[in-house]
C-alpha atoms as a PDB file:
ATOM      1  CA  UNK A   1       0.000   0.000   0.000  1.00  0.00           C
ATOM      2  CA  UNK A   2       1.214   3.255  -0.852  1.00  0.00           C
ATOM      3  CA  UNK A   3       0.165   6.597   1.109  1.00  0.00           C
ATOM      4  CA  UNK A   4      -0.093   9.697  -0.787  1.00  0.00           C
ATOM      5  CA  UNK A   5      -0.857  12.650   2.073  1.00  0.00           C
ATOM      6  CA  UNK A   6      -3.893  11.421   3.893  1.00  0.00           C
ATOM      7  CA  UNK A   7      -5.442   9.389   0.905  1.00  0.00           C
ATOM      8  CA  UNK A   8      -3.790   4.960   1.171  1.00  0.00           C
ATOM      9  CA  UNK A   9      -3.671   3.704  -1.978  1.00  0.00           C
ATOM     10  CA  UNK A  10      -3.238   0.186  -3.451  1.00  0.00           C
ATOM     11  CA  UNK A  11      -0.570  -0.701  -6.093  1.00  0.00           C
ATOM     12  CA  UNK A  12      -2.422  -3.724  -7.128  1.00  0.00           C
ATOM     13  CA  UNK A  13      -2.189  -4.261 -10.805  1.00  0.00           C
ATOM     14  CA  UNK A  14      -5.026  -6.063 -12.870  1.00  0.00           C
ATOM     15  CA  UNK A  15      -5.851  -5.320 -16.187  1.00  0.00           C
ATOM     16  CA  UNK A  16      -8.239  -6.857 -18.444  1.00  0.00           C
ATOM     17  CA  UNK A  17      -6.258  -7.683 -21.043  1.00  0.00           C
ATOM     18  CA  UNK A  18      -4.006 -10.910 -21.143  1.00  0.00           C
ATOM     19  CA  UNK A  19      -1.579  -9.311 -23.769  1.00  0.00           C
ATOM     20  CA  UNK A  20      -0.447  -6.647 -20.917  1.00  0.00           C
ATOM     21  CA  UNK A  21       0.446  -9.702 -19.255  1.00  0.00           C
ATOM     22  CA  UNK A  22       1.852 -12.365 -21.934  1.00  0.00           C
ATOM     23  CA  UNK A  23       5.687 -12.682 -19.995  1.00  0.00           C
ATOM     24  CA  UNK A  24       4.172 -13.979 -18.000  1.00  0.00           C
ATOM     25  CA  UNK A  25       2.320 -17.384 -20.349  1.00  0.00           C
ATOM     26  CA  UNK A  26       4.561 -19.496 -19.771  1.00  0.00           C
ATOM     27  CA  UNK A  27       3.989 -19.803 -15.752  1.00  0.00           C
ATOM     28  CA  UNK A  28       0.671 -19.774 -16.133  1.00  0.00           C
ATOM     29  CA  UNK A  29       0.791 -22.838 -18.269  1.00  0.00           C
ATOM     30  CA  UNK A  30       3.556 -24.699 -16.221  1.00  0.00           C
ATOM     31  CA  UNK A  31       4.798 -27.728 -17.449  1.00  0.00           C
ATOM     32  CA  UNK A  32       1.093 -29.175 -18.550  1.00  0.00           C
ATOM     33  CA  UNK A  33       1.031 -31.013 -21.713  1.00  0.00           C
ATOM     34  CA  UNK A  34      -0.316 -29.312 -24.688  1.00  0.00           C
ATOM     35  CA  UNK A  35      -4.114 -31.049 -24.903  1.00  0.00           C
ATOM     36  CA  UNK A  36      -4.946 -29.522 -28.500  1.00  0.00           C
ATOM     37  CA  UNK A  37      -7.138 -27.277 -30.478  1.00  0.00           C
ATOM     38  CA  UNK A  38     -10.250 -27.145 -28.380  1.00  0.00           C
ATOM     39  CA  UNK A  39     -12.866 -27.236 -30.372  1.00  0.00           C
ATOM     40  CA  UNK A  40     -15.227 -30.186 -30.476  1.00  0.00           C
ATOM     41  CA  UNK A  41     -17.075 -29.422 -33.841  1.00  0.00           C
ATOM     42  CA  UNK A  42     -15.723 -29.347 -37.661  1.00  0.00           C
ATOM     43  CA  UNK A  43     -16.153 -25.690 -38.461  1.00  0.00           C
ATOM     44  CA  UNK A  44     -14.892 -23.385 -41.136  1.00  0.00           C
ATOM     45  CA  UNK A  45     -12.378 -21.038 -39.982  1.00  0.00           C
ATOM     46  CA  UNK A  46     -11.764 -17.362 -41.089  1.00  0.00           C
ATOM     47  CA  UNK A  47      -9.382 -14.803 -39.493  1.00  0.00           C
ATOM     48  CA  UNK A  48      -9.771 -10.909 -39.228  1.00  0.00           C
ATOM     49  CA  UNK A  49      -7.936  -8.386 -38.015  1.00  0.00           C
ATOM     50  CA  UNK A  50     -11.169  -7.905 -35.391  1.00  0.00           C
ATOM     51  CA  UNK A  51     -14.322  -9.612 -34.646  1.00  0.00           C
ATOM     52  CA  UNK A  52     -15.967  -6.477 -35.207  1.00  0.00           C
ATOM     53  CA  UNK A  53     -14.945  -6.882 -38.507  1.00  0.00           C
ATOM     54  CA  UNK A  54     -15.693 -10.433 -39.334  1.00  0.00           C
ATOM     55  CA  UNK A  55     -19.769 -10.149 -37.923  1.00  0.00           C
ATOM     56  CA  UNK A  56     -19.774  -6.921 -40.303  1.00  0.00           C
ATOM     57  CA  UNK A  57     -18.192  -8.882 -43.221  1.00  0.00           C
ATOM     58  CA  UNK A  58     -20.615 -12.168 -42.517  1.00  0.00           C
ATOM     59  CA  UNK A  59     -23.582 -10.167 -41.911  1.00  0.00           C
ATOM     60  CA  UNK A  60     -23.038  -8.372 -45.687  1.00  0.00           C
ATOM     61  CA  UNK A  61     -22.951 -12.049 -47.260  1.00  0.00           C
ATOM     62  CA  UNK A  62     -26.090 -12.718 -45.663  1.00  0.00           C
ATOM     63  CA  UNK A  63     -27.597 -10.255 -48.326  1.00  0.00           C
ATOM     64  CA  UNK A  64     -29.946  -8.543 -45.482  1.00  0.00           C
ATOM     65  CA  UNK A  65     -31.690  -5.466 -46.292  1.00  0.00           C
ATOM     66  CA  UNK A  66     -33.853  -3.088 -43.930  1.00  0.00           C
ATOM     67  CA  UNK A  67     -36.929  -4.961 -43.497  1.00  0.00           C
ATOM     68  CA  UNK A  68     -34.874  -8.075 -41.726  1.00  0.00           C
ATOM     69  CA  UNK A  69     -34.444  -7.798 -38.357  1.00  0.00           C
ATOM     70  CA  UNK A  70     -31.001  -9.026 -36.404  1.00  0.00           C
ATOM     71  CA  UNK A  71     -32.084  -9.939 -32.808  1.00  0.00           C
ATOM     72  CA  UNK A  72     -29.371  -9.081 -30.256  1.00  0.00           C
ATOM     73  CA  UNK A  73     -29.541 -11.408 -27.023  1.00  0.00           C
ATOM     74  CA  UNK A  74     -27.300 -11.408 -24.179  1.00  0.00           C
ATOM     75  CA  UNK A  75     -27.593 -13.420 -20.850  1.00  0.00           C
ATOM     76  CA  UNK A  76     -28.793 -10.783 -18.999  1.00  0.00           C
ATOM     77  CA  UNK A  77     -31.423  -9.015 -21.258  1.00  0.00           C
ATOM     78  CA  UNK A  78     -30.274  -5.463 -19.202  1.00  0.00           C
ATOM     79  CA  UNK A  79     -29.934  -2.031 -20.963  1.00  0.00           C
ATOM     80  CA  UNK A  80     -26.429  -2.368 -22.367  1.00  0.00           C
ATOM     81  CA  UNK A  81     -25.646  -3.977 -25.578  1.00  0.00           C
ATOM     82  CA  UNK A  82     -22.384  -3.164 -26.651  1.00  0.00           C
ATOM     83  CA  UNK A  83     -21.867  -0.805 -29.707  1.00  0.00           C
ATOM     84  CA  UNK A  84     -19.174  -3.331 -31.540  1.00  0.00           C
ATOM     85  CA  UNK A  85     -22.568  -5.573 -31.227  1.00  0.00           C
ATOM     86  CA  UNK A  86     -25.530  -3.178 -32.192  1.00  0.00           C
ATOM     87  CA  UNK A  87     -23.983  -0.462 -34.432  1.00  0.00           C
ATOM     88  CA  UNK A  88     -22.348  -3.093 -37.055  1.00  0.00           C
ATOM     89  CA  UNK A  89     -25.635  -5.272 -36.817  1.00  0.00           C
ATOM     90  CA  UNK A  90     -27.641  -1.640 -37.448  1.00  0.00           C
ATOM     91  CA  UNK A  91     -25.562  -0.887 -40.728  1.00  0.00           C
ATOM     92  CA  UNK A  92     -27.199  -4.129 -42.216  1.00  0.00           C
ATOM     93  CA  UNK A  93     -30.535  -4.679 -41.171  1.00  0.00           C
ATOM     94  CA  UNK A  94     -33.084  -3.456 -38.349  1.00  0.00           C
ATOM     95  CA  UNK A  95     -32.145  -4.313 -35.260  1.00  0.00           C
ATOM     96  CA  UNK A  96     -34.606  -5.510 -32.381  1.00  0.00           C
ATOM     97  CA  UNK A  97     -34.008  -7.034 -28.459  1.00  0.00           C
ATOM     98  CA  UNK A  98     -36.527  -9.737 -28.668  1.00  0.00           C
ATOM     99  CA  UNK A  99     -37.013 -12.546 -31.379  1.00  0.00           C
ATOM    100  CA  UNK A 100     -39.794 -11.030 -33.951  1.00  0.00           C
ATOM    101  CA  UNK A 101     -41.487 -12.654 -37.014  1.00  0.00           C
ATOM    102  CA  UNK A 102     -39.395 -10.560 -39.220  1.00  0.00           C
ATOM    103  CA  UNK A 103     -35.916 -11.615 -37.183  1.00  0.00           C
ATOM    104  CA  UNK A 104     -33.319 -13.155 -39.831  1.00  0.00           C
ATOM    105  CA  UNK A 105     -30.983 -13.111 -37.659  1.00  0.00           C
ATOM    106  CA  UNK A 106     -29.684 -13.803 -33.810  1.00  0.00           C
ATOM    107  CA  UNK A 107     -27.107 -12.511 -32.686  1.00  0.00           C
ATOM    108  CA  UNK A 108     -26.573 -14.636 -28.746  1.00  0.00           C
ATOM    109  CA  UNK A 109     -24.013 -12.705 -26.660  1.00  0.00           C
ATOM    110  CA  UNK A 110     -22.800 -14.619 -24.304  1.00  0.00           C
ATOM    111  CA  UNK A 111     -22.159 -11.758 -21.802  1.00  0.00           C
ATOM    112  CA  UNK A 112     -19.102 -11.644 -19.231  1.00  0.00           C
ATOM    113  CA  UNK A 113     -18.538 -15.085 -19.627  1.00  0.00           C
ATOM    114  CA  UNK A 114     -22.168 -15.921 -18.509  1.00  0.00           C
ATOM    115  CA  UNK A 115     -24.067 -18.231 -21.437  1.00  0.00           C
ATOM    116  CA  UNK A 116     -27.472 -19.147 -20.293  1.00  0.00           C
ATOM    117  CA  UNK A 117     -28.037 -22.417 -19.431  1.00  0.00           C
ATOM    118  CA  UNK A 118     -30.894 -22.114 -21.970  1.00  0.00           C
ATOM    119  CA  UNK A 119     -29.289 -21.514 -25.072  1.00  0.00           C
ATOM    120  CA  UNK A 120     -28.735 -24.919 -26.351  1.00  0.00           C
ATOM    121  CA  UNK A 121     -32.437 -25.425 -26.724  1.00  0.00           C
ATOM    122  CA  UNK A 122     -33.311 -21.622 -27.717  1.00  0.00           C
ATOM    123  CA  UNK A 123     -30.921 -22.185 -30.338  1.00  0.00           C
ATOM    124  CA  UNK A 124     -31.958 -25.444 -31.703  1.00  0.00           C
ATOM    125  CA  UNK A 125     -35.720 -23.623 -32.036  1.00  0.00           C
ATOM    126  CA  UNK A 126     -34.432 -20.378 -33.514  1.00  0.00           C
ATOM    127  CA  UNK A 127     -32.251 -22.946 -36.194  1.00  0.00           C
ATOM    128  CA  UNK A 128     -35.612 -25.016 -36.972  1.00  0.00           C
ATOM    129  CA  UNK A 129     -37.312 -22.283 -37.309  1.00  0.00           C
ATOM    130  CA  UNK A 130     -35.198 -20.996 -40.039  1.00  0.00           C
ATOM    131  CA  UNK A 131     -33.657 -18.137 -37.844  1.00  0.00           C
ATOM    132  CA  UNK A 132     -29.721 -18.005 -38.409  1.00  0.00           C
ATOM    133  CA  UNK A 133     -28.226 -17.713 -35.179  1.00  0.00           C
ATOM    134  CA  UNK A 134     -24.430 -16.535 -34.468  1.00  0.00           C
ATOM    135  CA  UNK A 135     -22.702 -16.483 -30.976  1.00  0.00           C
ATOM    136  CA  UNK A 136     -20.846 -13.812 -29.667  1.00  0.00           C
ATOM    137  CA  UNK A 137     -18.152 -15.772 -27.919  1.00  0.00           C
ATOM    138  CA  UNK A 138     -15.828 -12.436 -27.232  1.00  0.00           C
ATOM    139  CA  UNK A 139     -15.677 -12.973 -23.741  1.00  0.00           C
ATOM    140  CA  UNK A 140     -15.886 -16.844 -23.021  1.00  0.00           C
ATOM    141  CA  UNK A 141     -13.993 -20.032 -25.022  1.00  0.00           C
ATOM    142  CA  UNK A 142     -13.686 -23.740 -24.526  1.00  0.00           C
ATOM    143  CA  UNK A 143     -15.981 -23.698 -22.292  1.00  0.00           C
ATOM    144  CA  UNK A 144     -18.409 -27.352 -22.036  1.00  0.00           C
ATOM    145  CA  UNK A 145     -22.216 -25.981 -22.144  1.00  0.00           C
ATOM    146  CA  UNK A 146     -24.314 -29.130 -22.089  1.00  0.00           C
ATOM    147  CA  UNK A 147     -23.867 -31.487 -24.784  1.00  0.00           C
ATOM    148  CA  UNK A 148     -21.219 -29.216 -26.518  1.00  0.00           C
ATOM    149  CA  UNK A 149     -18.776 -26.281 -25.899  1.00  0.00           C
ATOM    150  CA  UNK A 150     -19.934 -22.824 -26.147  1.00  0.00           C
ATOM    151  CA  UNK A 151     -19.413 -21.879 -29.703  1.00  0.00           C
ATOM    152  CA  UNK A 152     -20.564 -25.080 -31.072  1.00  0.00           C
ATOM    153  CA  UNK A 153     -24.677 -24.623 -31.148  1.00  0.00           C
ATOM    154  CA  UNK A 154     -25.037 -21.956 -33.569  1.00  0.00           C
ATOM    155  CA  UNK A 155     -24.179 -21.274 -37.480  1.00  0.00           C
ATOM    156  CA  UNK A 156     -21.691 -19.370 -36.357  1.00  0.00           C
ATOM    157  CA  UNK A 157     -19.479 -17.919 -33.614  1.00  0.00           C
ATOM    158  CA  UNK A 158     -17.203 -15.320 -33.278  1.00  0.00           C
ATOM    159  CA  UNK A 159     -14.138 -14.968 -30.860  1.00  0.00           C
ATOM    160  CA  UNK A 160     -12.281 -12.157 -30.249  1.00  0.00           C
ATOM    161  CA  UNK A 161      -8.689 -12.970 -29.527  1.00  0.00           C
ATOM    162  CA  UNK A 162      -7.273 -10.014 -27.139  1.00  0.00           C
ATOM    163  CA  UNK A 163     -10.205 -10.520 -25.001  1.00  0.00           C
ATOM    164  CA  UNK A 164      -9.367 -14.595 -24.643  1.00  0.00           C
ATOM    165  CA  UNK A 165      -5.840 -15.065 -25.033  1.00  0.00           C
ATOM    166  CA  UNK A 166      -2.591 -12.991 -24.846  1.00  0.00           C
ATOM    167  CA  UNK A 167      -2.961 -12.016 -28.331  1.00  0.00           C
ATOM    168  CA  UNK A 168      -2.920  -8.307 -29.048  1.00  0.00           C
ATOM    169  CA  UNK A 169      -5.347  -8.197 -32.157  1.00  0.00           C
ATOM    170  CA  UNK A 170      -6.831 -10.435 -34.082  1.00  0.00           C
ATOM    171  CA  UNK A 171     -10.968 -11.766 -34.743  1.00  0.00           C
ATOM    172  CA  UNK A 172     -11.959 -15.739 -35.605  1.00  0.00           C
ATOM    173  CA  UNK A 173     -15.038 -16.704 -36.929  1.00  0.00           C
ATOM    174  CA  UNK A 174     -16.488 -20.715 -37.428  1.00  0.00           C
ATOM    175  CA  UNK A 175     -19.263 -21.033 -39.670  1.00  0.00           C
ATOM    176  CA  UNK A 176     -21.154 -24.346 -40.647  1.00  0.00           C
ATOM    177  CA  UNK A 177     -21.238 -22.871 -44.082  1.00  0.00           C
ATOM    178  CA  UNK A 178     -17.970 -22.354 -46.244  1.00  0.00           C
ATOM    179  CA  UNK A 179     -17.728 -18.393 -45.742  1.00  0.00           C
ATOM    180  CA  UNK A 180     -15.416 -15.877 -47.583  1.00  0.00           C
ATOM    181  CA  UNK A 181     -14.451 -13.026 -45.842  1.00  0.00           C
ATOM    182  CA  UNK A 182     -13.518  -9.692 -47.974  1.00  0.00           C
ATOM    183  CA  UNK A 183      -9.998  -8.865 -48.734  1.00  0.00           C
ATOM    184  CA  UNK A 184      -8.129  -7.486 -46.302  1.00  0.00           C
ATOM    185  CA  UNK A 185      -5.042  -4.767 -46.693  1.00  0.00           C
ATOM    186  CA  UNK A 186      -1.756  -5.220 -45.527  1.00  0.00           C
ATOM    187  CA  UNK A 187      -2.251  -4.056 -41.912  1.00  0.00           C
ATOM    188  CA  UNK A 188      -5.103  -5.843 -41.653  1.00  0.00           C
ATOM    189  CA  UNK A 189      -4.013  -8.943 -43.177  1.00  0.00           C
ATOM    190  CA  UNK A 190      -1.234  -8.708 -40.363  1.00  0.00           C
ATOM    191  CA  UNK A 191      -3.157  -8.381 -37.794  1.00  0.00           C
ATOM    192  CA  UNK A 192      -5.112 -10.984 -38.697  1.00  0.00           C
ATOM    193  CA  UNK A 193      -2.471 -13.438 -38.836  1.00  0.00           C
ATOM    194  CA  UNK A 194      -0.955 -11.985 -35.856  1.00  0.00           C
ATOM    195  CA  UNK A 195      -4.548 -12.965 -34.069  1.00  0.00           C
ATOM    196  CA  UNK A 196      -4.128 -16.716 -35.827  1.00  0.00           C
ATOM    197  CA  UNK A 197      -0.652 -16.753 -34.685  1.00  0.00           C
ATOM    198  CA  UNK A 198      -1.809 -15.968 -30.794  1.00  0.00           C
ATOM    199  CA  UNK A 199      -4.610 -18.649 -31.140  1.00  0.00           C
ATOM    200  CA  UNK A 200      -2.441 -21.411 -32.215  1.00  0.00           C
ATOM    201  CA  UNK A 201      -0.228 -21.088 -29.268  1.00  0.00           C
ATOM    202  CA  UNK A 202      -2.846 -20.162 -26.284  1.00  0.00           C
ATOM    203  CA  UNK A 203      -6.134 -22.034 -27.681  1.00  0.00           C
ATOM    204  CA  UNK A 204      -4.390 -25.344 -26.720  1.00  0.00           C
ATOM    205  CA  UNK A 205      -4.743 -23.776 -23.243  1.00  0.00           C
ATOM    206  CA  UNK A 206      -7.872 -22.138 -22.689  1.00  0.00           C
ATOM    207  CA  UNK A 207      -9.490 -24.979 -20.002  1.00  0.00           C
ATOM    208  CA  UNK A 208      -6.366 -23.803 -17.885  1.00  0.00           C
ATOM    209  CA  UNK A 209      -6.777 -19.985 -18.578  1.00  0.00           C
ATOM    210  CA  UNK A 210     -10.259 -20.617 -17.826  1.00  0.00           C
ATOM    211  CA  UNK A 211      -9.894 -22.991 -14.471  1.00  0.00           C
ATOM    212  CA  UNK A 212      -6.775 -19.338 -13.465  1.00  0.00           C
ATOM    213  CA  UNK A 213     -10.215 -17.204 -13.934  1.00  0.00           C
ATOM    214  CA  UNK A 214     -12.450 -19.156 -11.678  1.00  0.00           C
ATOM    215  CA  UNK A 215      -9.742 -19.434  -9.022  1.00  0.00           C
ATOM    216  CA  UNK A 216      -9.907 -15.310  -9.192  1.00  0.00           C
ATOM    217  CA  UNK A 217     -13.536 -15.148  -9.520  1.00  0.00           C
ATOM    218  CA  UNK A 218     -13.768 -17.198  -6.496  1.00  0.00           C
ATOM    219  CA  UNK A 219     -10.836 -15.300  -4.037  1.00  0.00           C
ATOM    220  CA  UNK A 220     -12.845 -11.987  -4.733  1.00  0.00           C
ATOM    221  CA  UNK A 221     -16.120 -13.613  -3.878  1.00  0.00           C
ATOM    222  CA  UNK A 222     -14.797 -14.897  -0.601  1.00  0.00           C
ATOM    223  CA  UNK A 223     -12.756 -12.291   0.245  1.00  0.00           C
ATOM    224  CA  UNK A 224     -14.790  -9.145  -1.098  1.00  0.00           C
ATOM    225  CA  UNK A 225     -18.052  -9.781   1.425  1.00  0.00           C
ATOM    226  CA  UNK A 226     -20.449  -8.108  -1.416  1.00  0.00           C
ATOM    227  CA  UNK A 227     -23.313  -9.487  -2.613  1.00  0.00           C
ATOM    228  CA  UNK A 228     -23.123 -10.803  -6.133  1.00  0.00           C
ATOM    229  CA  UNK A 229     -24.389  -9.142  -9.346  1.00  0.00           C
ATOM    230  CA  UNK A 230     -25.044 -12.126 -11.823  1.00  0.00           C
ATOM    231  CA  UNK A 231     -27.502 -12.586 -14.730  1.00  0.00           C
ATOM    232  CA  UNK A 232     -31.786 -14.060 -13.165  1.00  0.00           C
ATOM    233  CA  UNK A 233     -31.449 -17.104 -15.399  1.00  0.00           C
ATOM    234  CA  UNK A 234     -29.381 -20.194 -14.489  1.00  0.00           C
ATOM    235  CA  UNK A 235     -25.813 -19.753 -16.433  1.00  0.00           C
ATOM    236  CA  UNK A 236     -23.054 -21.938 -17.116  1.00  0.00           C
ATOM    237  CA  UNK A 237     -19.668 -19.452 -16.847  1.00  0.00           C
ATOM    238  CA  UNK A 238     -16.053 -18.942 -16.482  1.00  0.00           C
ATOM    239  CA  UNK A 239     -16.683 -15.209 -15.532  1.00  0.00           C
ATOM    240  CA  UNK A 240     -14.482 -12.594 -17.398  1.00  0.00           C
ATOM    241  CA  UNK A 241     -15.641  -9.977 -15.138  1.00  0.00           C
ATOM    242  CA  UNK A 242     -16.349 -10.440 -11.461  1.00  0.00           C
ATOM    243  CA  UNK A 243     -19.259  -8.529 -10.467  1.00  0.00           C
ATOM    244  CA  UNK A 244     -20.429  -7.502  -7.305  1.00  0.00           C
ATOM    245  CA  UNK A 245     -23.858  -4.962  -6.094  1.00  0.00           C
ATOM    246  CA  UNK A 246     -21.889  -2.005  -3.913  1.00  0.00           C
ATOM    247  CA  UNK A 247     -24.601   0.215  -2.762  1.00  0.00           C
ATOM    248  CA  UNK A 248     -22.910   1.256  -0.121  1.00  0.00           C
ATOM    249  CA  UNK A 249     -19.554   2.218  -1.662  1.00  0.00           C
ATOM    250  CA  UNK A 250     -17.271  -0.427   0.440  1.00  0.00           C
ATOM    251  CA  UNK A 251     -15.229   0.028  -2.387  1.00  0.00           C
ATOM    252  CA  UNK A 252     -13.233   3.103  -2.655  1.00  0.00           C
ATOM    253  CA  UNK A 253     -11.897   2.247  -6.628  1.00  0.00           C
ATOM    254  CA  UNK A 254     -10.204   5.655  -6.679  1.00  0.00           C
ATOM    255  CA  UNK A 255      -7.640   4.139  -4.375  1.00  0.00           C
ATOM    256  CA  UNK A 256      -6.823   1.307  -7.501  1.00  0.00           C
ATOM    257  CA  UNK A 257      -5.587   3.818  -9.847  1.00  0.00           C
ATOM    258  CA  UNK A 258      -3.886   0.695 -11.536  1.00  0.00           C
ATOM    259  CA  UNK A 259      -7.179  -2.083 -11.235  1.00  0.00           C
ATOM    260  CA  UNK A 260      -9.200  -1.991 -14.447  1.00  0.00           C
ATOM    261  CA  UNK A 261     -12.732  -0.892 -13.032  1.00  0.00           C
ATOM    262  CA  UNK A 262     -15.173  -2.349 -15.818  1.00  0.00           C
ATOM    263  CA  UNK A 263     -17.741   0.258 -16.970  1.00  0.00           C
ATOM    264  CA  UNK A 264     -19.084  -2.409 -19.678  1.00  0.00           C
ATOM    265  CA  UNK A 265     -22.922  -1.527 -18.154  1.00  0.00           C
ATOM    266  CA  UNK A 266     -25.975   0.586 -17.745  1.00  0.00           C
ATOM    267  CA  UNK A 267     -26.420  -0.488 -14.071  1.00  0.00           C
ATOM    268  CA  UNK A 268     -25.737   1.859 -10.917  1.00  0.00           C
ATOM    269  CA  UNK A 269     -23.103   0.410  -8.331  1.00  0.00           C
ATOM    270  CA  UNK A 270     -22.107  -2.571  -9.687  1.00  0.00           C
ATOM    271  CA  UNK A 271     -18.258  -3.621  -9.140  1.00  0.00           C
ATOM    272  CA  UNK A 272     -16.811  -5.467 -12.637  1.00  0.00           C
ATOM    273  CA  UNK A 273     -13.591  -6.815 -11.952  1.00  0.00           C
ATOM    274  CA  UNK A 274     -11.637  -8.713 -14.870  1.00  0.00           C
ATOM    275  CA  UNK A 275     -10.708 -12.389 -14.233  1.00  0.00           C
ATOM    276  CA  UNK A 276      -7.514 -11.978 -16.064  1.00  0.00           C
ATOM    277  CA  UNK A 277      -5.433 -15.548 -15.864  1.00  0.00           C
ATOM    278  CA  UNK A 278      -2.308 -14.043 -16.911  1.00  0.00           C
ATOM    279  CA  UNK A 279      -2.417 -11.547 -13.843  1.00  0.00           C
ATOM    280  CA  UNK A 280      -0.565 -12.847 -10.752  1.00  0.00           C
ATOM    281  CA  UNK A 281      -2.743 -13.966  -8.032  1.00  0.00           C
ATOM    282  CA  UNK A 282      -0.907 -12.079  -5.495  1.00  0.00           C
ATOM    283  CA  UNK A 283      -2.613  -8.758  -6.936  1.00  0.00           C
ATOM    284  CA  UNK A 284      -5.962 -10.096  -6.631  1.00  0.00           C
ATOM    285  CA  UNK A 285      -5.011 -10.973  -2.970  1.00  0.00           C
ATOM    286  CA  UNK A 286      -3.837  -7.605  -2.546  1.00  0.00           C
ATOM    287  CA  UNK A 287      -7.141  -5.614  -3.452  1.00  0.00           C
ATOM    288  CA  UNK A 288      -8.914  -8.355  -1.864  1.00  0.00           C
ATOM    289  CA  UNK A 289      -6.882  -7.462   1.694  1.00  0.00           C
ATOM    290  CA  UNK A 290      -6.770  -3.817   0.979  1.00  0.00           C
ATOM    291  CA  UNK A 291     -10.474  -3.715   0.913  1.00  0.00           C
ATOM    292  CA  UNK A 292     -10.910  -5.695   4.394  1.00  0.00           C
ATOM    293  CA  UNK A 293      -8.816  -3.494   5.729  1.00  0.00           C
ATOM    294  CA  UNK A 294     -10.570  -0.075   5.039  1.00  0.00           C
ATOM    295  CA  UNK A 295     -14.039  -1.862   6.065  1.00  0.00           C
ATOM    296  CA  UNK A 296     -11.959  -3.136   9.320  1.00  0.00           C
END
């Protein structure tokens, strides 16, 4: 802890991202084997520089006009949809928050690392129904939702790598259907493979990147004493943020200048704290005993 005048401060250090934290890969994956590429479905596989760019680039070869309607879902049905999500499906087609008879398209987020334990049957309707559904899987991968890992249900689903993996750009997207993305320039070809690149080396991993985020997930529930802020429905999850209901302001985050405070959402006092694997456990441990110790 580090006192500045009359204010104490924590020097904990978590970001959100695993790429500020890729030295540090190799620890986190000790000296486990490497299991393979996790997937459990034959899928074809095309690389962007972002995923924002792929769903734009898919949803364009869908041949939607204005009268369609792409339905955005996410786990918890609040306010906040996130603009990478709602503007790109806008420049295509109409763009609703609850299945219509016009809906083309769905478009399942599955949000913070929270799918609903739901989906596989929702999205075996939606499909029968004729409704093609994608899955935002920016936040959660390799992760066994009933019968299947999350990714595997829809026609598609999209991954975003610098949200995943230590990968610092970089969007995949497996479709059931051959697809062809547009041609990309040089910088974006490069970041592309750059992304592909990442995936190859870290994919292999993600069950132990996603067993490091539970073990955070479930030191700041212990240790935090707030109540939970988690989507009504049943989920299945490996939770990218941490969230937490602070009403009463327990947390002071101004004295984290160097914690990423999540601001991802349209909902008064909540706490979002990323799960990042790659980030020591030590500096969860130290916000964890900072906080008991200003509530003391």
């Amino acid at each position: 802890m580090l006192s500045t005048g009359t204010e104490t401060r924590c020097d904990a250090r978590i970001s959100w991202s695993p790429w500020s934290n890729r030295d540090r890969l190799a620890e986190a994956i000790g000296d486990e084997g490497v299991p393979g590429w996790p997937f459990d479905s034959s899928r074809h596989e095309s690389w962007g520089p972002t995923g924002r760019w792929l769903l734009g680039s898919w949803l364009e070869d869908l041949g939607l006009d204005r009268s369609d309607v792409v339905t955005i879902l996410t786990t918890s049905q609040e306010q906040y949809v996130s603009i990478c999500v709602s503007v790109t499906a806008f420049n295509h087609a109409s763009v609703a928050r609850v299945v219509t008879d016009r809906t083309r398209v769905v478009i399942a987020i599955h949000e913070f690392g929270y799918v609903d334990a739901a989906f596989p049957g929702q999205c075996e309707e939606w499909r029968a129904s004729g409704i093609i559904v994608v899955e935002d899987c920016a936040h959660v991968a390799g992760l066994t939702v009933g019968s299947a890992r999350v990714g595997d249900y829809g026609d598609a689903a999209l991954f975003s790598m610098p949200k995943i993996i230590p990968a610092s750009t970089g969007g995949l997207l497996r479709t059931r259907k051959p697809f062809h993305p547009p041609a990309m320039d040089e910088t974006m070809s490069a970041a592309a493979m750059d992304g592909k690149a990442a995936a190859e080396q870290s994919f292999p991993y993600l069950d132990r990147f996603n067993a490091l985020r539970l073990e955070r997930h479930r030191l700041l529930r212990d240790g935090l004493g707030l109540p939970p802020s988690e989507p009504q429905r049943p989920t299945v999850s490996v939770p990218w943020y941490s969230m937490f209901v602070d009403e009463e302001h327990r947390v002071d985050t101004a004295a984290f200048p160097n914690v990423f405070w999540g601001q991802a959402t349209l909902e008064a006092n909540r706490l979002q704290i990323p799960t990042n694997p790659l980030v020591p456990l030590s500096q969860y441990e130290a916000l964890v005993a900072h906080v008991q110790l200003a509530n003391s």
